[in-house]
PDB file of N, CA and C in Angstrom:
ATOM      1  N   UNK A   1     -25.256 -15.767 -18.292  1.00  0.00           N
ATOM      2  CA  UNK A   1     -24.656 -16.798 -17.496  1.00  0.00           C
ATOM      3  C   UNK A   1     -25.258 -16.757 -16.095  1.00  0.00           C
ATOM      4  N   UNK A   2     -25.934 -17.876 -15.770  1.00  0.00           N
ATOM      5  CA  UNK A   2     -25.627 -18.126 -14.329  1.00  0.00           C
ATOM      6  C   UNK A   2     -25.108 -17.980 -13.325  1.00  0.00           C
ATOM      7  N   UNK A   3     -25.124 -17.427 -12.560  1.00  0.00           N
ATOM      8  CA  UNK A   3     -24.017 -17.352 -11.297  1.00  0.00           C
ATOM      9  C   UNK A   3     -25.311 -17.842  -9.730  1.00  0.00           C
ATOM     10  N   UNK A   4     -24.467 -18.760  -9.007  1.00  0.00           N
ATOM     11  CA  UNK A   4     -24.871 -18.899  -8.005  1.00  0.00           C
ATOM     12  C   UNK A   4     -24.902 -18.890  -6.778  1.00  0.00           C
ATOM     13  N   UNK A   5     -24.981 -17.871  -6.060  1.00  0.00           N
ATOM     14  CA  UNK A   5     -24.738 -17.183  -4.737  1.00  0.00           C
ATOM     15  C   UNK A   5     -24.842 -18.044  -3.251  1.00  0.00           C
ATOM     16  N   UNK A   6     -23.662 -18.630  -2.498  1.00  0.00           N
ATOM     17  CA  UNK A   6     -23.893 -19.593  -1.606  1.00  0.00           C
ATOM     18  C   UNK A   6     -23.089 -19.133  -0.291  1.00  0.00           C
ATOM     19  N   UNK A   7     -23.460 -18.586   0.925  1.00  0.00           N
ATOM     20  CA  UNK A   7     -22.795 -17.880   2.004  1.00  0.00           C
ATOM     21  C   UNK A   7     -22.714 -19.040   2.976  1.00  0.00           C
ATOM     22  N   UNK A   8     -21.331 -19.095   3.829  1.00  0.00           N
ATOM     23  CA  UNK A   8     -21.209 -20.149   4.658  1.00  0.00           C
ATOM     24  C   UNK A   8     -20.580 -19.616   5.664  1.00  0.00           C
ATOM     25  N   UNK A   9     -21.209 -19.156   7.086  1.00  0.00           N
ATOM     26  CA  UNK A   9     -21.069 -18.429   7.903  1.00  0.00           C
ATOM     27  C   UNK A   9     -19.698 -19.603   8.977  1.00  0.00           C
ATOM     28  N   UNK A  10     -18.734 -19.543   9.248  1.00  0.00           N
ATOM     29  CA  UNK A  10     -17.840 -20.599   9.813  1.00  0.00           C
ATOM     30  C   UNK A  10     -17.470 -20.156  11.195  1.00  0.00           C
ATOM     31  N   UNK A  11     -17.621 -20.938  12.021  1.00  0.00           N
ATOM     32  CA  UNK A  11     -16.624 -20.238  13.513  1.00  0.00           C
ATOM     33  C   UNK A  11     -15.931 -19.417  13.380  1.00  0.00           C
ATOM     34  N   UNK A  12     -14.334 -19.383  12.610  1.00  0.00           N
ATOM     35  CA  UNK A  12     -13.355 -18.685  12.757  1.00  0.00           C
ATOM     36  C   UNK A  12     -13.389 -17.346  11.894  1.00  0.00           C
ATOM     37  N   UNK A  13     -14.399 -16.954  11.836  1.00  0.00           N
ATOM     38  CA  UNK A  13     -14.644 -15.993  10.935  1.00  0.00           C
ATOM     39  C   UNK A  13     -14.710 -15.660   9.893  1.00  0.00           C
ATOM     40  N   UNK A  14     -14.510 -16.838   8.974  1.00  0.00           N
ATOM     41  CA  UNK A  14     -13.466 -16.914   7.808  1.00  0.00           C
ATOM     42  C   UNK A  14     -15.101 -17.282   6.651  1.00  0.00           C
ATOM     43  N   UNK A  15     -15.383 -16.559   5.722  1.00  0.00           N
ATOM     44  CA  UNK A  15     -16.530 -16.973   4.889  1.00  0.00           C
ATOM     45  C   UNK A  15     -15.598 -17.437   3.914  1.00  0.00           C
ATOM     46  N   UNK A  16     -16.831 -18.344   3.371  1.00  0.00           N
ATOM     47  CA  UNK A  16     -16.755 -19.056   1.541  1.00  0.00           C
ATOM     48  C   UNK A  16     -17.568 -18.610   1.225  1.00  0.00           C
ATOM     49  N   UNK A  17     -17.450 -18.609   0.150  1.00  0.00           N
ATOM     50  CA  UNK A  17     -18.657 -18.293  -1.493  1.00  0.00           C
ATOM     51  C   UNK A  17     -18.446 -19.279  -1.813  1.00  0.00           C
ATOM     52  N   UNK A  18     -19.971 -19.728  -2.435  1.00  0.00           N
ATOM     53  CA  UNK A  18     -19.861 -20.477  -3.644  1.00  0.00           C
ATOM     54  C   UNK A  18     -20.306 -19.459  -4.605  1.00  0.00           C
ATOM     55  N   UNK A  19     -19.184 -19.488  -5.276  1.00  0.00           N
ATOM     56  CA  UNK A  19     -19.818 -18.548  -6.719  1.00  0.00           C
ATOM     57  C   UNK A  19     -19.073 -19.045  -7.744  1.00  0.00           C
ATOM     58  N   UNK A  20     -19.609 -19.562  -9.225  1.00  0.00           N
ATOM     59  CA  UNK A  20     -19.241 -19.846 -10.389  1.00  0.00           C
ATOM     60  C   UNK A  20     -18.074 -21.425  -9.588  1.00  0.00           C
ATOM     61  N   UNK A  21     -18.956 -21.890  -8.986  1.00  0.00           N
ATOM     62  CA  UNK A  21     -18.275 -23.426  -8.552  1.00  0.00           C
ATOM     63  C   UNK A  21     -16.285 -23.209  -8.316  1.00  0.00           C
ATOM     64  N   UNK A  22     -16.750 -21.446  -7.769  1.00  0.00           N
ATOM     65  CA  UNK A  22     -14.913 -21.528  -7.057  1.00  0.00           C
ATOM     66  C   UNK A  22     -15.604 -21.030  -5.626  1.00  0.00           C
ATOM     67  N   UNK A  23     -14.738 -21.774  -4.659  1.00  0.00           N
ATOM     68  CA  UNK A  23     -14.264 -21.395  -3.402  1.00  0.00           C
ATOM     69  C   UNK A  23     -13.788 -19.976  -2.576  1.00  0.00           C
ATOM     70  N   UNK A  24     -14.504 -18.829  -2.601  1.00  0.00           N
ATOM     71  CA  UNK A  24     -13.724 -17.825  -1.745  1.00  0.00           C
ATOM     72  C   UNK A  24     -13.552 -17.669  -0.236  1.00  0.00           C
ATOM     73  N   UNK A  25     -12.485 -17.565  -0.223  1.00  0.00           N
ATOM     74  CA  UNK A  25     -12.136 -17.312   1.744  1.00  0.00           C
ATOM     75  C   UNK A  25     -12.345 -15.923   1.653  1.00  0.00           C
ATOM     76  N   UNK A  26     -12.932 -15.404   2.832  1.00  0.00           N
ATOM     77  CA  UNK A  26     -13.256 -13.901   3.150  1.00  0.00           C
ATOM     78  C   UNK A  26     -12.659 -13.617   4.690  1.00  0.00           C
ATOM     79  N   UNK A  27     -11.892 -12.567   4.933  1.00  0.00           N
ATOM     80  CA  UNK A  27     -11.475 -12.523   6.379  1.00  0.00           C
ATOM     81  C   UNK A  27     -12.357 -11.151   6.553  1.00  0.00           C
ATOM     82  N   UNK A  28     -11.902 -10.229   7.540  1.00  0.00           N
ATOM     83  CA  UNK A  28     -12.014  -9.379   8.457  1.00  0.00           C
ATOM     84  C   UNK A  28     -10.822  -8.809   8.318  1.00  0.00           C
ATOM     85  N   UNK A  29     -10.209  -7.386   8.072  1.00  0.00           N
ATOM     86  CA  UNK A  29      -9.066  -6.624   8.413  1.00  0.00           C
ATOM     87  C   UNK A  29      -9.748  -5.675   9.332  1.00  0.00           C
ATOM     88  N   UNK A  30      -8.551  -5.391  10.041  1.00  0.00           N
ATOM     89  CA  UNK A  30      -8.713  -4.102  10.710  1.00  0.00           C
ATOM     90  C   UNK A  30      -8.194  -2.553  10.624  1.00  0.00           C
ATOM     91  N   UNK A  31      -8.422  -1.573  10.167  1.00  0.00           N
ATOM     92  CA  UNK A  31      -7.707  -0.302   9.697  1.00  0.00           C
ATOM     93  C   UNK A  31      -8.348   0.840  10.622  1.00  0.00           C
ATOM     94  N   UNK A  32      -7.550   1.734  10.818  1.00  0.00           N
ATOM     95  CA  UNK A  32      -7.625   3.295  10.954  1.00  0.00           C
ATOM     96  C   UNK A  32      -8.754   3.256  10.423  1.00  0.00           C
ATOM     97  N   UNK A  33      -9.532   4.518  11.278  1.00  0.00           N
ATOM     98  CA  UNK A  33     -10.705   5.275  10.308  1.00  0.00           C
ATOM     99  C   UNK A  33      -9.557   6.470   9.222  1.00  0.00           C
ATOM    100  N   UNK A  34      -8.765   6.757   9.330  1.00  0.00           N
ATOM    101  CA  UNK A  34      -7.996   7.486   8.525  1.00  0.00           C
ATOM    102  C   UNK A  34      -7.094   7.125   7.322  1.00  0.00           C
ATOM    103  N   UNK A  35      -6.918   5.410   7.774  1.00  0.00           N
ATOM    104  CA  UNK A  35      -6.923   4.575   6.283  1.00  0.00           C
ATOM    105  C   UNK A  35      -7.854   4.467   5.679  1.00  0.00           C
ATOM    106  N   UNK A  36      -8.780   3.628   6.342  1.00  0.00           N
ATOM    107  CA  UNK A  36     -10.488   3.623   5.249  1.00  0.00           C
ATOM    108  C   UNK A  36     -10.658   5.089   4.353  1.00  0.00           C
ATOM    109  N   UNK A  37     -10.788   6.025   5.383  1.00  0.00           N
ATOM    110  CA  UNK A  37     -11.140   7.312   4.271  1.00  0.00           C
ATOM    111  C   UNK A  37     -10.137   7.467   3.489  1.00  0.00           C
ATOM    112  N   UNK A  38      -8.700   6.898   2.937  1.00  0.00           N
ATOM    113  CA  UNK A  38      -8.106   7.240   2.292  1.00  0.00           C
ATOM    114  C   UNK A  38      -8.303   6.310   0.836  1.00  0.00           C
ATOM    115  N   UNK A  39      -8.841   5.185   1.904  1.00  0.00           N
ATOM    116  CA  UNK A  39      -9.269   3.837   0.860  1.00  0.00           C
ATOM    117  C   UNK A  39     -10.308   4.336   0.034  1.00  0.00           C
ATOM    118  N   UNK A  40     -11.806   4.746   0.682  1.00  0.00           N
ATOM    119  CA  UNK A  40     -12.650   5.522   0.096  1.00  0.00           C
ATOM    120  C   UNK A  40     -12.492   6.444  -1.043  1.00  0.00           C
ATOM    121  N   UNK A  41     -11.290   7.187  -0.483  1.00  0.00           N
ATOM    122  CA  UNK A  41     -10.942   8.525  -1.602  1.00  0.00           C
ATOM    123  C   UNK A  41     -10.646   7.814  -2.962  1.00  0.00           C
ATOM    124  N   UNK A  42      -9.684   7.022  -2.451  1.00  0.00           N
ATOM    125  CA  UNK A  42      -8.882   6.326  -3.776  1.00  0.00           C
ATOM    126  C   UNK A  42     -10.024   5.396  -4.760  1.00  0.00           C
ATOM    127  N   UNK A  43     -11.073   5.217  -3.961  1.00  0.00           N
ATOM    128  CA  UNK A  43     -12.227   4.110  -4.168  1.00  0.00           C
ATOM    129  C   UNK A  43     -13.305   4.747  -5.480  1.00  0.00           C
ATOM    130  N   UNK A  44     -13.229   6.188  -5.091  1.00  0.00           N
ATOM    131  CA  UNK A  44     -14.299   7.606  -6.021  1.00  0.00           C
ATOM    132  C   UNK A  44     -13.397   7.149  -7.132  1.00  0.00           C
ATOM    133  N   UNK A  45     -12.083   7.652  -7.034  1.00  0.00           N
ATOM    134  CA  UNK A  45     -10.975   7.668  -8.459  1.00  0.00           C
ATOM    135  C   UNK A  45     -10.684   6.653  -9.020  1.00  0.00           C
ATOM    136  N   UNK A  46     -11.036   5.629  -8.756  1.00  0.00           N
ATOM    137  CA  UNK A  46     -10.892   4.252  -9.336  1.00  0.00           C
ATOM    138  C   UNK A  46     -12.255   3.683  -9.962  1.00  0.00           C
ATOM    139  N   UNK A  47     -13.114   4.401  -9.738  1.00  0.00           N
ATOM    140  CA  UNK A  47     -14.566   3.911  -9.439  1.00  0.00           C
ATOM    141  C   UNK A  47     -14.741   2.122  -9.435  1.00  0.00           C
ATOM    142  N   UNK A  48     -14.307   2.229  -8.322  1.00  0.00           N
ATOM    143  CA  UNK A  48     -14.475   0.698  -7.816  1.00  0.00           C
ATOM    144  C   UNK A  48     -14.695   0.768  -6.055  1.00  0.00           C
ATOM    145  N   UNK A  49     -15.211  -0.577  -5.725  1.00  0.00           N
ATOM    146  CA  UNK A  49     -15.767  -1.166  -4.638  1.00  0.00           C
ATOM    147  C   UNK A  49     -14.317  -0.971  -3.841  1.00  0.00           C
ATOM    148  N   UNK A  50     -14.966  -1.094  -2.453  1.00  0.00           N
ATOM    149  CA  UNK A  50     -13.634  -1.097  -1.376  1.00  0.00           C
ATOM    150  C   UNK A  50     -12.322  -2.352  -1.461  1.00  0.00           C
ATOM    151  N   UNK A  51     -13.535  -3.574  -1.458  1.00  0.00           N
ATOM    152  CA  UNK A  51     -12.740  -4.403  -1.578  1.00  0.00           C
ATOM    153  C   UNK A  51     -12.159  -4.921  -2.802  1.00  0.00           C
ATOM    154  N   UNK A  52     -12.728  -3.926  -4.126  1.00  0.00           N
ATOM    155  CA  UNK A  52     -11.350  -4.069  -5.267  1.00  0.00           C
ATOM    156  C   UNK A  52     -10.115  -3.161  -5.116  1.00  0.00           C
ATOM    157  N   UNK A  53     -10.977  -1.963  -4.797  1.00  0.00           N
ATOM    158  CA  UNK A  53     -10.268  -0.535  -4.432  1.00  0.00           C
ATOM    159  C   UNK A  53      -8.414  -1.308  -3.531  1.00  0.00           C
ATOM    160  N   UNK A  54      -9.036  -2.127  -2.570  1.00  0.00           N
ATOM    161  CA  UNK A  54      -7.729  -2.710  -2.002  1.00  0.00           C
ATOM    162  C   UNK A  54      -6.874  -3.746  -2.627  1.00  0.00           C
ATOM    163  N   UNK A  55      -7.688  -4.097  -3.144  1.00  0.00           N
ATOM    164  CA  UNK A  55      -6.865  -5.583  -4.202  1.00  0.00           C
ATOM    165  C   UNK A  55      -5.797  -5.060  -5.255  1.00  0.00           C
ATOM    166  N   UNK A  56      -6.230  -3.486  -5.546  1.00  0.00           N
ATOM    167  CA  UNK A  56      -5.504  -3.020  -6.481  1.00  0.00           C
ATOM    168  C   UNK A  56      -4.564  -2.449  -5.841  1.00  0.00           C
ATOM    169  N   UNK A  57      -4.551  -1.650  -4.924  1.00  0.00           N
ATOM    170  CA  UNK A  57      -3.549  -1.324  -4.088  1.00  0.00           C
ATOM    171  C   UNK A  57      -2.179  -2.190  -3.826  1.00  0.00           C
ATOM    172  N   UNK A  58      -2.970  -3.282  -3.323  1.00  0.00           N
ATOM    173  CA  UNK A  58      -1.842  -4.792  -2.726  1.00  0.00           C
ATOM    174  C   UNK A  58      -1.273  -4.673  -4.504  1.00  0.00           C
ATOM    175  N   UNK A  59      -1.704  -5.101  -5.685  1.00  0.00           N
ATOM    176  CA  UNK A  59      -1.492  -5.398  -6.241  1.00  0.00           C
ATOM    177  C   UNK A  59      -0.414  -4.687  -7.309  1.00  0.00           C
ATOM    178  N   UNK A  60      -0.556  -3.417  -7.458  1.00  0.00           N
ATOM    179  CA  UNK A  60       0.219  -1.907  -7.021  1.00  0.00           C
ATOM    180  C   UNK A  60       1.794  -2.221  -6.447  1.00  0.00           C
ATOM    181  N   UNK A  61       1.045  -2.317  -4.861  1.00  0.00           N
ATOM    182  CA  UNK A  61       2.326  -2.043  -3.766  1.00  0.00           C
ATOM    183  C   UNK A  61       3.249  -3.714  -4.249  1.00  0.00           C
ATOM    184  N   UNK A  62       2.896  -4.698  -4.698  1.00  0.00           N
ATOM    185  CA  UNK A  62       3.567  -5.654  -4.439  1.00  0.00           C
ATOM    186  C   UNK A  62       4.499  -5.441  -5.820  1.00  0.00           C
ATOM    187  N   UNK A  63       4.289  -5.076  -6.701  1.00  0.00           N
ATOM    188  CA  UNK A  63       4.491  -5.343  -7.684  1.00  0.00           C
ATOM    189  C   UNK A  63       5.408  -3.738  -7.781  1.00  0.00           C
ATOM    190  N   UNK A  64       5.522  -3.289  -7.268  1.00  0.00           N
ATOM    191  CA  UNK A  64       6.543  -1.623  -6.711  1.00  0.00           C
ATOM    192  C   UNK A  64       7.727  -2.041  -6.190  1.00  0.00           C
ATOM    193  N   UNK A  65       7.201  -2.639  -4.587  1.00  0.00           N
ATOM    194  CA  UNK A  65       8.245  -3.559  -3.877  1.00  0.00           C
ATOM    195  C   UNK A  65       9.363  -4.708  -4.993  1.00  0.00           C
ATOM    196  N   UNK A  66       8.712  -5.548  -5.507  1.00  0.00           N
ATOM    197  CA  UNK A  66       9.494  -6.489  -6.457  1.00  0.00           C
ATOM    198  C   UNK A  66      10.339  -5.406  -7.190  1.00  0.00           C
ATOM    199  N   UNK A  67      10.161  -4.443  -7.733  1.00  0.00           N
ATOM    200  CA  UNK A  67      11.420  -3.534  -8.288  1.00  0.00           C
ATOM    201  C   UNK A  67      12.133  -3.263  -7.457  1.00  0.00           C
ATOM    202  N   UNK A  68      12.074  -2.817  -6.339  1.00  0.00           N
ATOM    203  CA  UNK A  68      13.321  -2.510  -5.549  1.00  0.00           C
ATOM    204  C   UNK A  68      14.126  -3.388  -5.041  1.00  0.00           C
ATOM    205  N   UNK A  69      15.670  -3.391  -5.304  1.00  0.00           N
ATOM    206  CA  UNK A  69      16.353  -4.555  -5.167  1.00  0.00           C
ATOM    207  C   UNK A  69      17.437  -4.204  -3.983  1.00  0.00           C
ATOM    208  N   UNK A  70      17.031  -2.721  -3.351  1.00  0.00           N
ATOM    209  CA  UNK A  70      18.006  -2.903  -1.914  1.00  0.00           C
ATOM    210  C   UNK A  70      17.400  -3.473  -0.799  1.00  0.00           C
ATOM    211  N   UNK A  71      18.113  -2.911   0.534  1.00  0.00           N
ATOM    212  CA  UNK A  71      17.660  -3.240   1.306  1.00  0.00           C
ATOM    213  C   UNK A  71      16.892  -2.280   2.188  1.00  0.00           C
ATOM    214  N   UNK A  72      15.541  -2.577   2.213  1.00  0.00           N
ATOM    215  CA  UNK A  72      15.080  -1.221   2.606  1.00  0.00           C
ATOM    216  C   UNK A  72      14.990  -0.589   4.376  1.00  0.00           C
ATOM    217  N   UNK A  73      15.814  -1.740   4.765  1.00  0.00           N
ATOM    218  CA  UNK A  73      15.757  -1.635   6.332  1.00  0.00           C
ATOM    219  C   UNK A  73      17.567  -0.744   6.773  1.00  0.00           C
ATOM    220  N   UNK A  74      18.090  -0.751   5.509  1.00  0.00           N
ATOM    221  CA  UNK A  74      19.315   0.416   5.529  1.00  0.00           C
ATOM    222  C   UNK A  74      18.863   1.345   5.185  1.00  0.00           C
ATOM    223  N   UNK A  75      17.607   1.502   3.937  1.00  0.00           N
ATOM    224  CA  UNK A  75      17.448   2.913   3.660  1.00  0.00           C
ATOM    225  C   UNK A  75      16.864   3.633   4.732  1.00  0.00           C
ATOM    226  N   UNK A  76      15.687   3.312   5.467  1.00  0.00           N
ATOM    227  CA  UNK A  76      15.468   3.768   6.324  1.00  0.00           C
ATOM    228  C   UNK A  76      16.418   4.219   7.729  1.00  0.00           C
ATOM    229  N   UNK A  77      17.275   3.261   7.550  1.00  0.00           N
ATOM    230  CA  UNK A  77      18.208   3.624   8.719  1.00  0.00           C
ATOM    231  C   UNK A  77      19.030   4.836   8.433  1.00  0.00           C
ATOM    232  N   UNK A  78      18.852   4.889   7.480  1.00  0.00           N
ATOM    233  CA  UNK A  78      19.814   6.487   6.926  1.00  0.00           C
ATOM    234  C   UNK A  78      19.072   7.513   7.209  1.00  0.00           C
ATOM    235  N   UNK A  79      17.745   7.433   7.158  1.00  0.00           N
ATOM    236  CA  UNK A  79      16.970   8.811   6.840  1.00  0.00           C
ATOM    237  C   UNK A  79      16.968   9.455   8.214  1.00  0.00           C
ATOM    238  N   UNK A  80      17.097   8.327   9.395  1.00  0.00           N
ATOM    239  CA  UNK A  80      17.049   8.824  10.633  1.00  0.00           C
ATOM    240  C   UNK A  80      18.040   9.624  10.390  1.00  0.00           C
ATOM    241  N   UNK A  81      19.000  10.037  10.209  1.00  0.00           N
ATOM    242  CA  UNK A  81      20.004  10.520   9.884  1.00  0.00           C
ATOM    243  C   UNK A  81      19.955  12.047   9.274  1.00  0.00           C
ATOM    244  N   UNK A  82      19.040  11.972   8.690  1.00  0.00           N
ATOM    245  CA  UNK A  82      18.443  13.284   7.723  1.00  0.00           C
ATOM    246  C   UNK A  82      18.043  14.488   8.301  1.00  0.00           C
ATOM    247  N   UNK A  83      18.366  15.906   7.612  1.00  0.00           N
ATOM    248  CA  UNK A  83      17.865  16.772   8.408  1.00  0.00           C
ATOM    249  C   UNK A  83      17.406  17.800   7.356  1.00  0.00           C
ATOM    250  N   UNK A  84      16.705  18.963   7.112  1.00  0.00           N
ATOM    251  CA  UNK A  84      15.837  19.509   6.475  1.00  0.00           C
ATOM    252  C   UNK A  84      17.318  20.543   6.026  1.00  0.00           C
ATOM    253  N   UNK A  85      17.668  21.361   5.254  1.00  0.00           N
ATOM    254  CA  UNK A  85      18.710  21.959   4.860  1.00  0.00           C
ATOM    255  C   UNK A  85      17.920  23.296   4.624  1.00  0.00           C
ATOM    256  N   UNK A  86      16.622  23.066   4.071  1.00  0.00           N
ATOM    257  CA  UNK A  86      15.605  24.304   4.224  1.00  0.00           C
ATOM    258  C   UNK A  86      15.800  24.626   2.334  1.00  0.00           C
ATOM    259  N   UNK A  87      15.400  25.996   1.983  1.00  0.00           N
ATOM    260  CA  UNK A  87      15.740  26.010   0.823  1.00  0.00           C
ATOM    261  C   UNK A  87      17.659  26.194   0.329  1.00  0.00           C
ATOM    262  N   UNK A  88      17.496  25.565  -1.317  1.00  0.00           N
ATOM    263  CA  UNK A  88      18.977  24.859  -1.258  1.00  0.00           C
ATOM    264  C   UNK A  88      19.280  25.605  -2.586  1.00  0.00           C
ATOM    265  N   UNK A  89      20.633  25.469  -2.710  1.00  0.00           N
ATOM    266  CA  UNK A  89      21.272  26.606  -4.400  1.00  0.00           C
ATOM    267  C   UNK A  89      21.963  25.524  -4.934  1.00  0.00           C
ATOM    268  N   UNK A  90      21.449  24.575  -6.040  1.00  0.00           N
ATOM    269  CA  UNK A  90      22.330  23.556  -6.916  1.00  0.00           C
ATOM    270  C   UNK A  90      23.814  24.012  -7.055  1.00  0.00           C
ATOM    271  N   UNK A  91      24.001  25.210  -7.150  1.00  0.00           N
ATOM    272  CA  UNK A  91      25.796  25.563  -7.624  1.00  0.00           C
ATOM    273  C   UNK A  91      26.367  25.494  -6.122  1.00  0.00           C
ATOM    274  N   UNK A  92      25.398  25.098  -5.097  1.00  0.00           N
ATOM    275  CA  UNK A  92      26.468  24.869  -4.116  1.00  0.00           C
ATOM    276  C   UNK A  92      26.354  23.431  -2.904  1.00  0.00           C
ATOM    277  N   UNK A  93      26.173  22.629  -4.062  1.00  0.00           N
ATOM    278  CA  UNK A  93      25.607  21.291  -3.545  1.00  0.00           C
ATOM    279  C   UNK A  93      27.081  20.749  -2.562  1.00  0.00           C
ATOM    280  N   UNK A  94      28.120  21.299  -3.124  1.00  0.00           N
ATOM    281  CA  UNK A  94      29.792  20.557  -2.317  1.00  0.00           C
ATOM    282  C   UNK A  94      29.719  21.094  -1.042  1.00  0.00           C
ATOM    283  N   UNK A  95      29.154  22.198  -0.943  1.00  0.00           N
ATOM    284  CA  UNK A  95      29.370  23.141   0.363  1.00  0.00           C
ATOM    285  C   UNK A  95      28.140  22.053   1.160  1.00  0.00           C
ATOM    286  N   UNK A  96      26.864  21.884   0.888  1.00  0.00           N
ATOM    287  CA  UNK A  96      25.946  21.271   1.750  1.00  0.00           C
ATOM    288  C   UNK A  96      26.209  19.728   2.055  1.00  0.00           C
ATOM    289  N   UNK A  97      27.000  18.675   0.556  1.00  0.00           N
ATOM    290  CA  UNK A  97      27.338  17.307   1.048  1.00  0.00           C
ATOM    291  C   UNK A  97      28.699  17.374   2.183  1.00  0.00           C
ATOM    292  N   UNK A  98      29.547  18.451   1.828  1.00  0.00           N
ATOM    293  CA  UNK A  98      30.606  18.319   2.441  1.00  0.00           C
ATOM    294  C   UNK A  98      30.975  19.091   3.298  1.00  0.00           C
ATOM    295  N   UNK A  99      30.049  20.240   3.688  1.00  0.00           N
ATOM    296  CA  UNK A  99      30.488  21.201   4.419  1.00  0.00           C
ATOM    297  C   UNK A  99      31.674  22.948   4.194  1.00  0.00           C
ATOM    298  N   UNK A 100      32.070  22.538   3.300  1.00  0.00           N
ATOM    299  CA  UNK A 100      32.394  23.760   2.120  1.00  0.00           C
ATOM    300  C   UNK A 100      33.045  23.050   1.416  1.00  0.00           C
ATOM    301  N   UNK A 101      34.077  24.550   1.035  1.00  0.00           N
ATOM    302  CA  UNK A 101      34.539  24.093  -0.704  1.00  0.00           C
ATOM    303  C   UNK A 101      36.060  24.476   0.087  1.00  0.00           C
ATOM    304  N   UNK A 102      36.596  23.726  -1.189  1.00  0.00           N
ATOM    305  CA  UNK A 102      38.231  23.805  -0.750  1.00  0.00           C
ATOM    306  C   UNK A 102      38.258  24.954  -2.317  1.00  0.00           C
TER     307      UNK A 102
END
């Protein structure tokens, strides 16, 4: 098959392809050098390109998010809340939620 390679450099930064007579918009993101290398890492284990490497990610994270059906701007508000208990003994979980045992 054919494919035909067509770059269209635009003011706003924004490229098209012509490829296989569809339209692609291309932007610019901006990341951490400490995201990229994480992108990279994940990029070896996937053996894919950066910019699939991310498509799968989004595609991943969005589709994670859609399962969760609270609200995640309470969960977080709780955790502020949180404090390390250090190591813990299951037979005495009443004493740590509640502060002892009656």
């Amino acid at each position: 098959m054919f494919v035909f390679y067509f770059n269209v450099v635009r003011h706003s930064n924004v490229y098209m392809q012509l490829r296989s007579r569809k339209f692609m918009k291309y932007t610019t993101i901006r990341m951490s050098i400490e995201d990229k290398k994480k992108l990279e890492r994940l990029s070896k284990k996937l053996s894919k390109n950066l910019a699939d490497t991310l498509r799968y990610a989004i595609e991943v994270a969005e589709r994670e998010a859609d399962k969760f059906k609270g609200d995640v701007d309470k969960v977080l508000s709780t955790l502020k809340h949180a404090r390390s208990i250090e190591e813990t003994n299951a037979e005495k979980v009443d004493e740590y939620l509640y502060g002892g045992t009656d």
